[in-house]
Structure formats: structure tokens, C-alpha cells
Protein backbone atom coordinates (compact mmCIF):
# COMPACT_ATOMS: atom_id res chain seq x y z
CA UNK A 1 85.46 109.07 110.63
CA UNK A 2 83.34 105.99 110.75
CA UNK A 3 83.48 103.59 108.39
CA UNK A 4 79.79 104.36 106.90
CA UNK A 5 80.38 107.61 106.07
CA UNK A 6 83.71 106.23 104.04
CA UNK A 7 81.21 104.10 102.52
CA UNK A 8 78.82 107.05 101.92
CA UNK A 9 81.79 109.00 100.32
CA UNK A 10 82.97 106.75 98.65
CA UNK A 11 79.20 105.52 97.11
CA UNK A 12 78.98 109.05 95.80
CA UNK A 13 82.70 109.55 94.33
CA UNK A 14 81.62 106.02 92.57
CA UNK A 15 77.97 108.31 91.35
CA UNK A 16 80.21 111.20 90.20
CA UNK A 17 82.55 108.86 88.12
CA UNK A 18 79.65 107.47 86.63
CA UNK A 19 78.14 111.04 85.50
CA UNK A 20 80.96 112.06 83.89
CA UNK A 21 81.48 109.04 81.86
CA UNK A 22 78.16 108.36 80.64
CA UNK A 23 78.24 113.01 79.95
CA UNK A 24 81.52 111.82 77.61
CA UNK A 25 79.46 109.29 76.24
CA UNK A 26 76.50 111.22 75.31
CA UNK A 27 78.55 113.90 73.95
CA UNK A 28 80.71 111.56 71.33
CA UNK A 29 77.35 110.12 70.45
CA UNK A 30 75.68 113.75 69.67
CA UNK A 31 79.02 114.80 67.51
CA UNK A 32 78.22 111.66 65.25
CA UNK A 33 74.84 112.67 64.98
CA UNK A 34 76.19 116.25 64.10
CA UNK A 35 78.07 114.97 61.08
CA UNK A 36 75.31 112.39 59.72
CA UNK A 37 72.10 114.78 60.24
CA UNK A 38 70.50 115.98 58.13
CA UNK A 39 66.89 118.53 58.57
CA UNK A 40 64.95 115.49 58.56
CA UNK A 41 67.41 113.91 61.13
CA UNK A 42 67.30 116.55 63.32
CA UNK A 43 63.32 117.46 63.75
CA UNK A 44 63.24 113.26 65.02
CA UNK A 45 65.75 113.78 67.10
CA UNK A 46 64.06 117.09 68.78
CA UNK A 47 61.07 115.32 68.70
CA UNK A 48 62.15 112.28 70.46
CA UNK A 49 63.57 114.40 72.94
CA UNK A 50 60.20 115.72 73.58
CA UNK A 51 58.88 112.44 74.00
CA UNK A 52 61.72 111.34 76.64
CA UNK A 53 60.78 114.55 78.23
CA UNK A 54 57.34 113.57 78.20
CA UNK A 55 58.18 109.82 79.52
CA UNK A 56 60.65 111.88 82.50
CA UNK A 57 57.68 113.72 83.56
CA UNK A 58 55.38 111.39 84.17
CA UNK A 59 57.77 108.74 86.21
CA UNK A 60 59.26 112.25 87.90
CA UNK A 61 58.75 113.96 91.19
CA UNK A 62 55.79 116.41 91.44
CA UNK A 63 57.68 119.42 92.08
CA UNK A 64 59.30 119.23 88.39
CA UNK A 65 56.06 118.90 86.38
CA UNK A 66 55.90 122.56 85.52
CA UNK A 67 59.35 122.65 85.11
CA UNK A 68 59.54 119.26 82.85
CA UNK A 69 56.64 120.90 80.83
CA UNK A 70 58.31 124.04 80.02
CA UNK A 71 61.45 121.86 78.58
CA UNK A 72 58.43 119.80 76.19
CA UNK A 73 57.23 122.80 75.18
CA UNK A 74 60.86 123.93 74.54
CA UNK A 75 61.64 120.89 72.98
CA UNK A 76 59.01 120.96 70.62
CA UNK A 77 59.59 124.87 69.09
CA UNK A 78 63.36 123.04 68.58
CA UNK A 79 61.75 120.46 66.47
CA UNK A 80 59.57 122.93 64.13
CA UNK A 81 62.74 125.17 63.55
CA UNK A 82 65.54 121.95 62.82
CA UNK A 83 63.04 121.98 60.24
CA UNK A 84 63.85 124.53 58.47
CA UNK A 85 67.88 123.81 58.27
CA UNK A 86 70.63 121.63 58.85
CA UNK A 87 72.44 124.38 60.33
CA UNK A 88 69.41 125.12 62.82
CA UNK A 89 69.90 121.42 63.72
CA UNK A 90 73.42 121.20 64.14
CA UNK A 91 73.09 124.40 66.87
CA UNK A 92 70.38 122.48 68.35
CA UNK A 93 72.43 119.43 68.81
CA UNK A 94 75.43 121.40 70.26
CA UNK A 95 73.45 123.04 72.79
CA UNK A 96 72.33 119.92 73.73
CA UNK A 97 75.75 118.29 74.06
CA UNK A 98 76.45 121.58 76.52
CA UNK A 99 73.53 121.34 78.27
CA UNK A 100 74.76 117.71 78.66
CA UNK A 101 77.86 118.39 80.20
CA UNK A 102 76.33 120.96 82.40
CA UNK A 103 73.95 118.43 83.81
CA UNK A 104 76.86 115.87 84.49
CA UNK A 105 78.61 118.42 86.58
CA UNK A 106 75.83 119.49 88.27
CA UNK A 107 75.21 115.79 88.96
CA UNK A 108 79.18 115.75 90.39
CA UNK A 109 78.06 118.20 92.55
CA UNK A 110 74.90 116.55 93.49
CA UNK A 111 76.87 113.73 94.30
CA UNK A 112 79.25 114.97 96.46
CA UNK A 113 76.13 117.02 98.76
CA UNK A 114 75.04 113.71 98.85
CA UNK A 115 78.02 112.21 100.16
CA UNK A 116 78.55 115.88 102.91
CA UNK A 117 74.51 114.85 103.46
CA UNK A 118 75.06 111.60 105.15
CA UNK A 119 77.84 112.86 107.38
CA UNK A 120 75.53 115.39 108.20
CA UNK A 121 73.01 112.81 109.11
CA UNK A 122 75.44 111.11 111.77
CA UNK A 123 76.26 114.27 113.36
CA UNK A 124 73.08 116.38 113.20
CA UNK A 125 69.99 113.71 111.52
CA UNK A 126 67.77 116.83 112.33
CA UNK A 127 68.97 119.56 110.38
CA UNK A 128 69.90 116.27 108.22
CA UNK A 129 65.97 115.40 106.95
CA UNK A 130 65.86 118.60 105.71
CA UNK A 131 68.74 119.03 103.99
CA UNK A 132 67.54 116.04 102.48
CA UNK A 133 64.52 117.24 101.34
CA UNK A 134 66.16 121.09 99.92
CA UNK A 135 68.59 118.44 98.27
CA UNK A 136 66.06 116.94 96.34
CA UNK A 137 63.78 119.99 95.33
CA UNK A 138 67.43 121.52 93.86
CA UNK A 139 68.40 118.72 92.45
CA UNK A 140 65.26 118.05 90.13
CA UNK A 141 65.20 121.90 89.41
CA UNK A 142 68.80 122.08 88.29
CA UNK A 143 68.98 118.44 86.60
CA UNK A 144 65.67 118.69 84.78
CA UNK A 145 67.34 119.71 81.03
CA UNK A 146 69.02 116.42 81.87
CA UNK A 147 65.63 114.91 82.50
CA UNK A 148 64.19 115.96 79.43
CA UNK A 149 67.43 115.00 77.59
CA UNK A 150 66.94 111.67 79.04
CA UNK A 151 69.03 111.83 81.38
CA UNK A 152 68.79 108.48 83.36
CA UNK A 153 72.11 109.52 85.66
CA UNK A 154 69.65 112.63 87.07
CA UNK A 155 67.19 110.69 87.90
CA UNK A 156 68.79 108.02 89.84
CA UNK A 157 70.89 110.33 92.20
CA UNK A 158 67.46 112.27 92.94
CA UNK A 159 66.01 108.80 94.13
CA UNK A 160 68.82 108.07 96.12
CA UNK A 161 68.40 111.34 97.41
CA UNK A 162 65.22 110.84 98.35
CA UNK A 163 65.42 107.43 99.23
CA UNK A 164 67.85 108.44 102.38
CA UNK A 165 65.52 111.18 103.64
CA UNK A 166 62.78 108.24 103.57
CA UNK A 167 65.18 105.80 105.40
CA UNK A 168 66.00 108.38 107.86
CA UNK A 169 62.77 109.00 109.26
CA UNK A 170 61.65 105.53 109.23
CA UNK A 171 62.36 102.82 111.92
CA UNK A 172 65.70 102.95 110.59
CA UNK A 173 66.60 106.02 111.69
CA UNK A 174 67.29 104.66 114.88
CA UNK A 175 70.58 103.87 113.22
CA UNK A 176 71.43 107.35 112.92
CA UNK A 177 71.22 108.34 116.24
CA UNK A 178 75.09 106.97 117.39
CA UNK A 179 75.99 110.79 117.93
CA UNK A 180 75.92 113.89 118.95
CA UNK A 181 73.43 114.87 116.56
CA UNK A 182 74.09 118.88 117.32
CA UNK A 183 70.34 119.71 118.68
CA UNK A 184 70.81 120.02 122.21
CA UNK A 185 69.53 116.85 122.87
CA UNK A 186 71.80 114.22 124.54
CA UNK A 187 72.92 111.30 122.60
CA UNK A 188 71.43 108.17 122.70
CA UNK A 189 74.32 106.15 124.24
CA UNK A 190 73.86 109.25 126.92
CA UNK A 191 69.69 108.32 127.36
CA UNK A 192 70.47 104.83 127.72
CA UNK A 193 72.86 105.37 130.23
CA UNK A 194 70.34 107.17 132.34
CA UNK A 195 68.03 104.79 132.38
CA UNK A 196 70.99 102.07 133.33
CA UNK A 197 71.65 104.18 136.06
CA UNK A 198 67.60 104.69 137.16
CA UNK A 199 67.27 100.77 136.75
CA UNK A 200 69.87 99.98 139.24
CA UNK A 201 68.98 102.84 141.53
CA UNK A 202 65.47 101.34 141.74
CA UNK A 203 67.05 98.14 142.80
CA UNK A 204 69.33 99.85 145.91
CA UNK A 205 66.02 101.52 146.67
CA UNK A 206 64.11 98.21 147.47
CA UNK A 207 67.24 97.25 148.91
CA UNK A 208 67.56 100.39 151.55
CA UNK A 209 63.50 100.43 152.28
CA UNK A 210 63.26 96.65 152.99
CA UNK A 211 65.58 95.72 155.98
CA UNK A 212 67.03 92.34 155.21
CA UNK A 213 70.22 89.95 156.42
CA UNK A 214 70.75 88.81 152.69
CA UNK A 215 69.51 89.22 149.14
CA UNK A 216 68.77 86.97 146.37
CA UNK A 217 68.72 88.57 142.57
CA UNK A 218 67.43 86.61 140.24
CA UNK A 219 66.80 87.04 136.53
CA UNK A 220 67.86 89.54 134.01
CA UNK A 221 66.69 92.55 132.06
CA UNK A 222 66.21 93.09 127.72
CA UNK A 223 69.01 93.92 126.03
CA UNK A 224 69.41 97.25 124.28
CA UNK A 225 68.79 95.93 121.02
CA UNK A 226 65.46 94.59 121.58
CA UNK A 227 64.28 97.76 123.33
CA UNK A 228 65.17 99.95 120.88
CA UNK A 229 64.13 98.08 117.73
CA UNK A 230 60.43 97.78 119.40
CA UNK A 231 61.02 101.92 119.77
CA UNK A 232 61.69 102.49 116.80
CA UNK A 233 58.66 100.61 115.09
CA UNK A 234 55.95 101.45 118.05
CA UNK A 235 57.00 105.49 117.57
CA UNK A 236 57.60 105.82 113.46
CA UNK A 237 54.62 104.10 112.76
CA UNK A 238 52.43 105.23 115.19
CA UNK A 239 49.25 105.73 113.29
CA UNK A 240 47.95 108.51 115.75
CA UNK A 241 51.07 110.45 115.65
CA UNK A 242 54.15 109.20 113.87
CA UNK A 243 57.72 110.75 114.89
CA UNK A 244 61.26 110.06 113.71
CA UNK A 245 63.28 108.45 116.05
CA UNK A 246 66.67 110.16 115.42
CA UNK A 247 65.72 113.17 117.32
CA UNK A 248 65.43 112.88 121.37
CA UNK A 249 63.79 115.47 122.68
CA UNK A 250 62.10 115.13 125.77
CA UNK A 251 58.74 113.89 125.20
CA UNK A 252 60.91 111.24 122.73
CA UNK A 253 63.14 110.44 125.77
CA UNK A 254 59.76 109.53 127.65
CA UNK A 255 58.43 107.30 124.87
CA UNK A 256 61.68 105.56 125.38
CA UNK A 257 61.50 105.36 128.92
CA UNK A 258 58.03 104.42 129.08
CA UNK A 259 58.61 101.80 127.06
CA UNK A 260 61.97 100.24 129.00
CA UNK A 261 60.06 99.95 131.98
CA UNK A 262 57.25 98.55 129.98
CA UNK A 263 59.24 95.82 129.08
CA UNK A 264 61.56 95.57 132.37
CA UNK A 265 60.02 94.67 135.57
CA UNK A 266 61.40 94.84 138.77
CA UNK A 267 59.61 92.56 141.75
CA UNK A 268 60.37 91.91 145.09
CA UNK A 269 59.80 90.02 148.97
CA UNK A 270 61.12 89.66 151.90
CA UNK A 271 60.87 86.04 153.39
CA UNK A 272 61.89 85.23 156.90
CA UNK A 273 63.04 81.81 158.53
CA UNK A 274 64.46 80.62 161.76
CA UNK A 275 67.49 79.34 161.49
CA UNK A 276 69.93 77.54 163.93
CA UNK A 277 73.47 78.23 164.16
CA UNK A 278 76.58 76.86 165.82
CA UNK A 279 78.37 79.52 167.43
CA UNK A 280 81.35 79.57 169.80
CA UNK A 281 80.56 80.60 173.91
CA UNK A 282 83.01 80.55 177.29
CA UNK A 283 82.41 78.80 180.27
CA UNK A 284 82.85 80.52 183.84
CA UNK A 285 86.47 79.72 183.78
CA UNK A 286 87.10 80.81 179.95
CA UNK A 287 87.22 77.51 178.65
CA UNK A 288 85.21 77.78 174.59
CA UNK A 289 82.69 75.16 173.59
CA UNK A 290 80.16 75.06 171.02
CA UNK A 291 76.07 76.09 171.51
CA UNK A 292 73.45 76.38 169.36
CA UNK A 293 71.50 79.64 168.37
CA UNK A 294 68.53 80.43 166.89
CA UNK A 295 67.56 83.52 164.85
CA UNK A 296 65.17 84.75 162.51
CA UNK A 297 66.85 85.23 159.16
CA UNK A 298 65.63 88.00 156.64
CA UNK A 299 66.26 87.35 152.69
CA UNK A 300 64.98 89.53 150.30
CA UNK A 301 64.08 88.69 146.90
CA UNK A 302 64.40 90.42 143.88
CA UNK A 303 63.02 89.24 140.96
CA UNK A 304 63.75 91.05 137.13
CA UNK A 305 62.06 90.06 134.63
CA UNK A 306 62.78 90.84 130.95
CA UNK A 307 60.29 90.89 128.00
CA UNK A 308 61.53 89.94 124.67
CA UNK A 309 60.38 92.05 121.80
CA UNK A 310 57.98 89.88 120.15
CA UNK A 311 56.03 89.61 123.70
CA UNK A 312 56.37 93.58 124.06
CA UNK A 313 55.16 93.33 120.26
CA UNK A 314 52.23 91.41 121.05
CA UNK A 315 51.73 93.44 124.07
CA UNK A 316 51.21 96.43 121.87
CA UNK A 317 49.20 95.24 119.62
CA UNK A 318 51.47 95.11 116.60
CA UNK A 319 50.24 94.58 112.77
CA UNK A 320 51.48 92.31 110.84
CA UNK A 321 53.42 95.01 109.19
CA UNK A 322 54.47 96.25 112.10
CA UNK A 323 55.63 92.83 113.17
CA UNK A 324 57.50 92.14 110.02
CA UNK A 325 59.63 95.18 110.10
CA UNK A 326 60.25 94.63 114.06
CA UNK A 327 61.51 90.97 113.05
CA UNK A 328 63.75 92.91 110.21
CA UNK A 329 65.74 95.48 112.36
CA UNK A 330 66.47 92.49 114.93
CA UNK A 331 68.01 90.15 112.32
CA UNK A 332 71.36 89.38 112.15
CA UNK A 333 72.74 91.75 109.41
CA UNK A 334 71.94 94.55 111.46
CA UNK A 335 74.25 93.65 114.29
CA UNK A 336 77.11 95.54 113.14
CA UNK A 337 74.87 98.61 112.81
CA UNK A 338 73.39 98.05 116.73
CA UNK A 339 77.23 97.76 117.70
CA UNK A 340 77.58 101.31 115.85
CA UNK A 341 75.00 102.92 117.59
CA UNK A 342 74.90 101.66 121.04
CA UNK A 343 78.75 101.31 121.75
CA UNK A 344 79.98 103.49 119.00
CA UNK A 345 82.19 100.79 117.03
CA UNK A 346 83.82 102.34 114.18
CA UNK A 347 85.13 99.45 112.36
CA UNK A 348 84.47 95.45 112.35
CA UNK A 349 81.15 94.39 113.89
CA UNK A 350 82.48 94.87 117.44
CA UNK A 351 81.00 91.24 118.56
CA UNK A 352 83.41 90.24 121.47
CA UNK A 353 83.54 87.04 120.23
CA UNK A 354 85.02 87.75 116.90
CA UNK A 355 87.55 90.28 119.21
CA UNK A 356 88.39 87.44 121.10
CA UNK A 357 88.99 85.06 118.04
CA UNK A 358 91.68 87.60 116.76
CA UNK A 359 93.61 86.98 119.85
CA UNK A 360 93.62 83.04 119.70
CA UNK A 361 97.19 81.46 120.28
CA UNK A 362 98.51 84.61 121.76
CA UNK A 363 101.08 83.55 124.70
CA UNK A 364 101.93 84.85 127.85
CA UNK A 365 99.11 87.90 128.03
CA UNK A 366 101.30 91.06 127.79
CA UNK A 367 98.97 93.10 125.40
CA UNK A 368 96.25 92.79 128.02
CA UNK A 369 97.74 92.90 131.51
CA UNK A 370 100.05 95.49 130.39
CA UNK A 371 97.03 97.71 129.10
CA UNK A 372 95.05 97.37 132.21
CA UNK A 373 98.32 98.70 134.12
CA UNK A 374 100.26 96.18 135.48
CA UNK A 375 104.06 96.15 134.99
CA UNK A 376 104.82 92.57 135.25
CA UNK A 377 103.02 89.23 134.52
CA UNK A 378 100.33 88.03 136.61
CA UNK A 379 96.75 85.92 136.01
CA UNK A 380 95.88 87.82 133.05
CA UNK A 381 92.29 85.70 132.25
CA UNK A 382 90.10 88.69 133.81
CA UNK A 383 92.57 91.00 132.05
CA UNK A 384 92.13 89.83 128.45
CA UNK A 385 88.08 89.45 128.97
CA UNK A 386 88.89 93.23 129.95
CA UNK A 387 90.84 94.28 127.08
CA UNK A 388 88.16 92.77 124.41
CA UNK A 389 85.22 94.53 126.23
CA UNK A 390 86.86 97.71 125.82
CA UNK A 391 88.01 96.85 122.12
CA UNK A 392 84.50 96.52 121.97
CA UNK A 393 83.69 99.63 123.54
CA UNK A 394 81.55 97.75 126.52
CA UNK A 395 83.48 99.25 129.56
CA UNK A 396 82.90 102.89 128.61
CA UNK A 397 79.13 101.84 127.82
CA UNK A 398 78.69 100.44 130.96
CA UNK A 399 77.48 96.88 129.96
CA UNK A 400 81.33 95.08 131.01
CA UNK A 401 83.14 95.71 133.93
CA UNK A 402 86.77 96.65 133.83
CA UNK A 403 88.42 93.94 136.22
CA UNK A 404 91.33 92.05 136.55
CA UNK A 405 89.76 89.95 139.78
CA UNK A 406 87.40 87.27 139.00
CA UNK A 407 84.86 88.15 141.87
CA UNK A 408 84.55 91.54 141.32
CA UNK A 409 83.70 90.73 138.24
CA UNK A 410 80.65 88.70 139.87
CA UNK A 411 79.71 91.39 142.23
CA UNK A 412 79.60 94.07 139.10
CA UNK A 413 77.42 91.57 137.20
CA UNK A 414 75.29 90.66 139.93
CA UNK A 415 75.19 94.18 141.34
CA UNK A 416 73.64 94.94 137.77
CA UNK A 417 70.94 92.47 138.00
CA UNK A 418 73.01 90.85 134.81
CA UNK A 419 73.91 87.46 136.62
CA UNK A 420 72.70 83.68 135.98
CA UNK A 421 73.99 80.83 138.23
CA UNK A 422 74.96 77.40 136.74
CA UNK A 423 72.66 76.02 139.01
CA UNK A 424 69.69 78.33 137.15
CA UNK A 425 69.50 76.23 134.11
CA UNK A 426 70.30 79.45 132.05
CA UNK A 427 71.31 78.65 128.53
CA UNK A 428 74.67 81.28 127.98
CA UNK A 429 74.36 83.15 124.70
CA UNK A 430 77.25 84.36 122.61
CA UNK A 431 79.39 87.05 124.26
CA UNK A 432 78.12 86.17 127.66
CA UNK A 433 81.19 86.24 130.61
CA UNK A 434 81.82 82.62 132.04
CA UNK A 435 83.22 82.19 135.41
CA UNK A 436 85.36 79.41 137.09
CA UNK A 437 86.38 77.81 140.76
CA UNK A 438 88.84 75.38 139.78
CA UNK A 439 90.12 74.94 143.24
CA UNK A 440 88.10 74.61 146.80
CA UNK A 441 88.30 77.83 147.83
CA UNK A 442 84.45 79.04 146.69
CA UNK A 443 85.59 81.92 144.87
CA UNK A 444 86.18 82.03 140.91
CA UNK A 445 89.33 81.97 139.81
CA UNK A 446 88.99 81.84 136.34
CA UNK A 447 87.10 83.84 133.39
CA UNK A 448 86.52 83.60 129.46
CA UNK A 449 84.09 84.46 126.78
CA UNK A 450 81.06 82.14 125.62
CA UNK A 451 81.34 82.18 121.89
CA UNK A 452 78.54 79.22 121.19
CA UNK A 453 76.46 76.68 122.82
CA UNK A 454 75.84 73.12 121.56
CA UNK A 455 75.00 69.52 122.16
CA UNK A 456 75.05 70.02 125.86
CA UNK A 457 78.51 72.13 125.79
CA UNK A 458 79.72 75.18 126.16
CA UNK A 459 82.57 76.56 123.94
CA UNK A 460 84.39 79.35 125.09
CA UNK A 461 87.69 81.49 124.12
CA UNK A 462 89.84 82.39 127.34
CA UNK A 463 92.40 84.23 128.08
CA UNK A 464 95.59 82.90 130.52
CA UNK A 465 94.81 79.04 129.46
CA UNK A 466 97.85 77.30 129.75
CA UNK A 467 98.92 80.70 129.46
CA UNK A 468 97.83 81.24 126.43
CA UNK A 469 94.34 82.53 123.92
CA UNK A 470 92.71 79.17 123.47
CA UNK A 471 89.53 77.51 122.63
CA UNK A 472 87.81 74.87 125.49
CA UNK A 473 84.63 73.65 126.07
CA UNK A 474 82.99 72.58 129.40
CA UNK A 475 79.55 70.56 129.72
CA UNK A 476 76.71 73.20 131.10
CA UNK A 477 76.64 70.93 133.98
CA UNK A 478 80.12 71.35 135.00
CA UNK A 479 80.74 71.82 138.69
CA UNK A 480 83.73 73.71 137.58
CA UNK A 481 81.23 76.51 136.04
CA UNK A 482 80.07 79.42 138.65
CA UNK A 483 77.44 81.45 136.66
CA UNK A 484 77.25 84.00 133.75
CA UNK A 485 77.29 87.45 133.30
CA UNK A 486 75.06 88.13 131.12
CA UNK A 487 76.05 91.75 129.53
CA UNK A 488 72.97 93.93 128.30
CA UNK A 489 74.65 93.94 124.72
């Protein structure tokens, strides 16, 4: 169970509690008007139930106008007979008390669909908008003698009611959509995998139809987050044709797609040169000695180029509005709900870094080499970078690879078009995979996490440093540094 629905559950036992005390509350107060009333009393109190009636109506949803009116109407042929007698009055009042405690149940039970609602809405958010919506037409039919009471506790869980079917199919319903929503549909963790998977498949394609003797990948694509917040805006407030975004049906799939590719290019070249080599040749009588040779040498470029989503914003011609709520879903209180939905987290906000931080001062590695399978000790830095990415849930999503030797993890990342060299000028970001040479060899040998850049340093967490979870922190210039990967996070 993920920690929002607890939330969600436990929101609405909180709603319920609150029913019930304020139903106690109105009852005690109706028994001491009981005792005190007199005729007189009890027409101004029918009457200024009418008028609260009156007051509900007007501030209420549409649907309960008839309804509401019926209970004024009521309300008033109460007044004209407390009227007549005390007695009348005192009935009057009782059945108001009842009608009281009806209502406060009914709002229990309003409470807890509410709660079964949003569970609903991670698991199925299509069946889920319109349980939301049957939700709210029963609630104001069977809460609206609490209405007309004044009953303040009926209204409020009818607005939250309707408040979540609103958020739902706006561009934060893209934060429903973690899932298996129950439609047929895949998930969305399932789409974006796909379209991983067609993104590097277009890169081995310009590989295989464009002969070449080496290959230089530069650049890297938009993350996740960026792509899917300009989504959610461009599609649910389309002004042609708005759609929710926590369904994915095909055509919604395409949208997505469409606007990936929009916002992730793929270029490429092939450049030859002669070069001249020294290679190694026998003489007649098998003796070696050194000539030169010269060769044309075939390198093929490949270029990927990212938008960010305020150019893919500008590039669709965003409003202002449009803007504002794009800016909104990419700010930093949403993280934790991004984590949720791309990588499933189901508790913390599943930042590697803050993993990582939990680990600090841990000695000697076990916990991680011994989870990746190993039975003894051995250079565990690539191994605890490991174990955090899957803490995180990276390796299963595909945007971390599960190693234990530096260069592979290199290969992955460059394999993935994910990978900036020192040499680059590339500023590393949070969460972004640091690799080391420390000896002469000209393969890394070392790994750790980047958890923040500043005055001309980078400050990292690592695993197997002085075998141990520490904190360091290198200049960007370092020789010692071999390049980034840059996970699509």
C-alpha cells in the first residue's frame, strides 16, 4: 500500500471523526433548546432553518437545487405548525436532532468511499473519475437534510469530493497514472519503457546502416520529468480537444510519443581521415621492425540533443497559463510524487542522494556487495552505487545499470546516449554517477554519487572510500574525474 493512499485513509478516518463529533455537538445543543423553547422559540428556530437552507442552496451544487427547495418548503410548513404548540416544536426539534445524526453517519460513510475512491484512483483512475462524479451526485442527495440543517460537515466532504475528480483530470492526473490502472492499457512506467527501448534502437540503427571504424556519442536526452509535465499541460488543456492524462490508450500513447521525439533529437555523420600508424612487419629473414601505415579512418558521430521543457513550451506556443502551471508540476515539491510515478517509490522521496546519505559512515560494504551476490569482500564502490539505484527503484526502470565493474558501468551509460566526459564542460547535477581512474591504467576504477555542485567543486557520497560511506569533493577539473552518467531520472 503506498504511502498516499495511507494518507488518503487516513485524511478521511480524520473527516469521519470530525462528523461524528460536531453530530454530538449539534445534538446536546438541540436538547437545550428542547428544554428552554417555547412556541415562539421554536417557529425562529424553523424559520432560521429555512433561511440556512436557503443560504445552502445558493452556495450548493446544481444538482441539489430541487432537492434543497423541497427541504425550504419543508422547513417552512415546520415553522407555521411550531406555531401552534410547544409540543409541535419539541417533535420538530427531535426530528431534527435524528435527522442530524443520520446525516453524520451518512457523512462516515461518505468519508470512508472517499478514502476506497482514491485507492481506486491509483489502481483504476478511469473507472476512478466516475466514481468520483456518482460520489458526489449521492452525496448531495443523501446529505442535503444536513444542508438545510446547516450542515457545514456535508458540505465540505462534497467539495473534497469534487475537488479530487477535478484534480484528477487535470494536469495532475499525470500523478495518478503510477499503476496498473485496470483498463487494458499498459502502465505508464511500461510506455516509457518502450520508448527507452525505440530511442536506443534508433541509435544501433544509424549505427548498423552507416559503416564506421569508431563512434563518438555526444550529448544527452530530457529526463522523464520534463517530458511528461509538458504532456500533461499540452494534452489537458488542449483547447481543441482536452483529454485526461491518466488514461493511455493508444491515440494517448501517440500524443506521448509524438511529443518525446519532439523534444529528443537524434543527429548524425560520418567523417573520414587518413591516419598514419606504426605497425610491426618482418624482414626476409624474420627479423620485426617498425613501418608506417596509412589508412582512411571512419568515425561516426552521433549527436542527441535534449530540449528542456520551457523550450518545448515555447515551441508549442504555451499561454501564460499554460506556462505557469508547466513551471508548477516541475517544482521541487513535486519530486517525491515524479519518484512515485515513474519508479514506483512507495515511501521517502526516493532521491538517490538522500539513499546514499542514510548509508554515510557505513564500514566495510557488506549490505551492498553481499546483495549484489558476492560471498566475500571485494571493491564494493560500483556495488553500493548499485544497491541505492535499486533502493531507488532505477535498475528495474531502466535509468541505472546494475554493475559491480566500473567500465561497464561506462559502456551502459554511454550505450544509452546518457554519458558526459570531464573534458565536455558538463556541469553534473544531483544524482548523476561519477567515475574515477586513480591509477594509469585508462580505465575507471572508482564510482560514487554527485549529491551537489559548488564553487568550482564537486561533492559526492561514495561507497568503498577508505572502505567506508563517506563524503569527498573533487574540483570539476580534476584529471582524476572520467565523465558522468547522467541517468534519465
Amino acid at each position: 500500500m503506498t504511502k498516499s493512499i495511507k494518507d488518503a485513509r487516513q485524511g478521511a478516518g480524520d473527516v469521519a471523526a470530525q462528523v461524528k463529533q460536531g453530530a454530538k455537538a449539534e445534538s446536546r445543543h438541540i436538547a437545550q433548546r428542547i428544554n428552554m423553547s417555547t412556541a415562539g422559540k421554536g417557529a425562529q428556530v424553523a424559520t432560521t432553518a429555512a433561511q440556512t437552507s436557503k443560504g445552502s442552496i445558493k452556495h450548493g451544487a446544481k444538482g441539489s437545487v430541487k432537492t434543497a427547495s423541497k427541504a425550504i418548503r419543508t422547513a417552512n410548513v415546520t415553522a407555521s405548525k411550531a406555531i401552534k404548540t410547544t409540543q409541535q416544536s419539541a417533535r420538530a426539534a427531535k426530528a431534527t436532532a435524528k435527522a442530524t445524526h443520520v446525516a453524520a453517519r451518512n457523512a462516515a460513510y461518505a468519508a470512508k468511499a472517499a478514502s476506497r475512491a482514491a485507492v481506486a484512483a491509483t489502481k483504476a483512475a478511469a473507472r476512478g473519475i466516475a466514481a468520483f462524479a456518482k460520489m458526489a451526485i449521492a452525496a448531495a442527495k443523501s446529505l442535503v437534510s444536513a444542508i438545510a440543517a446547516g450542515g457545514w460537515v456535508a458540505v465540505a466532504i462534497i467539495l473534497v469530493i469534487l475537488l479530487v475528480g477535478m484534480l484528477a483530470t487535470s494536469a495532475f492526473g499525470i500523478f495518478f497514472t503510477g499503476g496498473d490502472m485496470g483498463d487494458g492499457n499498459p502502465t505508464l512506467r511500461e510506455v516509457v519503457a518502450e520508448i527507452n527501448q525505440e530511442h536506443q534502437d534508433r541509435i544501433e540503427e544509424i549505427k548498423s546502416s552507416n559503416p564506421h571504424d569508431e563512434v563518438a556519442l555526444s550529448g544527452s536526452r530530457t529526463k522523464w520529468k520534463g517530458v511528461l509535465a509538458v504532456y500533461s499541460v499540452k494534452v489537458s488543456t488542449d483547447t481543441d480537444e482536452p483529454l485526461d492524462v491518466i488514461t493511455l490508450d493508444e491515440k494517448r500513447q501517440q500524443l506521448l510519443r509524438d511529443i518525446f521525439w519532439d523534444m529528443n533529437t537524434i543527429e548524425s555523420r560520418v567523417s573520414e581521415r587518413e591516419v598514419t600508424e606504426i605497425v610491426v612487419e618482418y624482414d626476409e629473414e624474420g627479423n620485426p621492425y617498425e613501418a608506417y601505415e596509412t589508412r582512411v579512418l571512419r568515425t561516426l558521430y552521433i549527436t542527441i540533443t535534449g530540449k528542456t521543457a520551457s523550450e518545448a513550451s515555447n515551441g508549442y506556443g504555451f499561454s501564460e497559463s499554460q506556462t505557469a502551471l508547466l513551471v508548477e508540476l516541475l517544482g521541487a515539491g513535486y519530486d517525491s510524487a515524479w519518484q512515485s510515478v515513474l519508479y514506483g517509490i512507495r515511501s521517502g522521496s526516493g532521491d538517490i542522494v538522500e539513499v546514499a546519505e542514510t548509508q554515510l559512515g557505513n564500514v566495510g560494504g557488506a549490505p551492498y556487495w553481499s546483495w549484489y551476490g558476492f560471498n566475500s569482500r571485494v571493491e564494493w564502490c560500483a556495488c553500493f552505487v548499485s544497491w541505492c539505484a535499486n533502493e531507488c527503484g532505477y535498475i528495474e526502470a531502466g535509468v541505472i545499470p546494475r554493475h559491480s565493474y566500473c567500465q561497464s558501468g561506462i559502456a551502459w551509460f554511454k550505450e544509452a546516449g546518457c554519458w558526459q566526459d570531464r573534458a565536455s564542460g558538463y556541469e553534473p547535477q544531483p544524482g548523476d554517477i561519477v567515475y574515477f581512474e586513480w591509477g594509469d591504467g585508462g580505465d575507471a576504477d572508482h564510482v560514487g554519487i554527485v549529491e551537489y555542485v559548488e564553487v568550482g567543486r564537486v561533492h559526492t557520497i561514495e561507497g568503498n572510500s577508505g572502505d567506508r560511506c563517506a563524503r569527498q569533493s573533487y574540483g570539476l577539473s580534476s584529471a582524476s574525474i572520467v565523465g558522468y552518467g547522467v541517468p534519465m531520472y
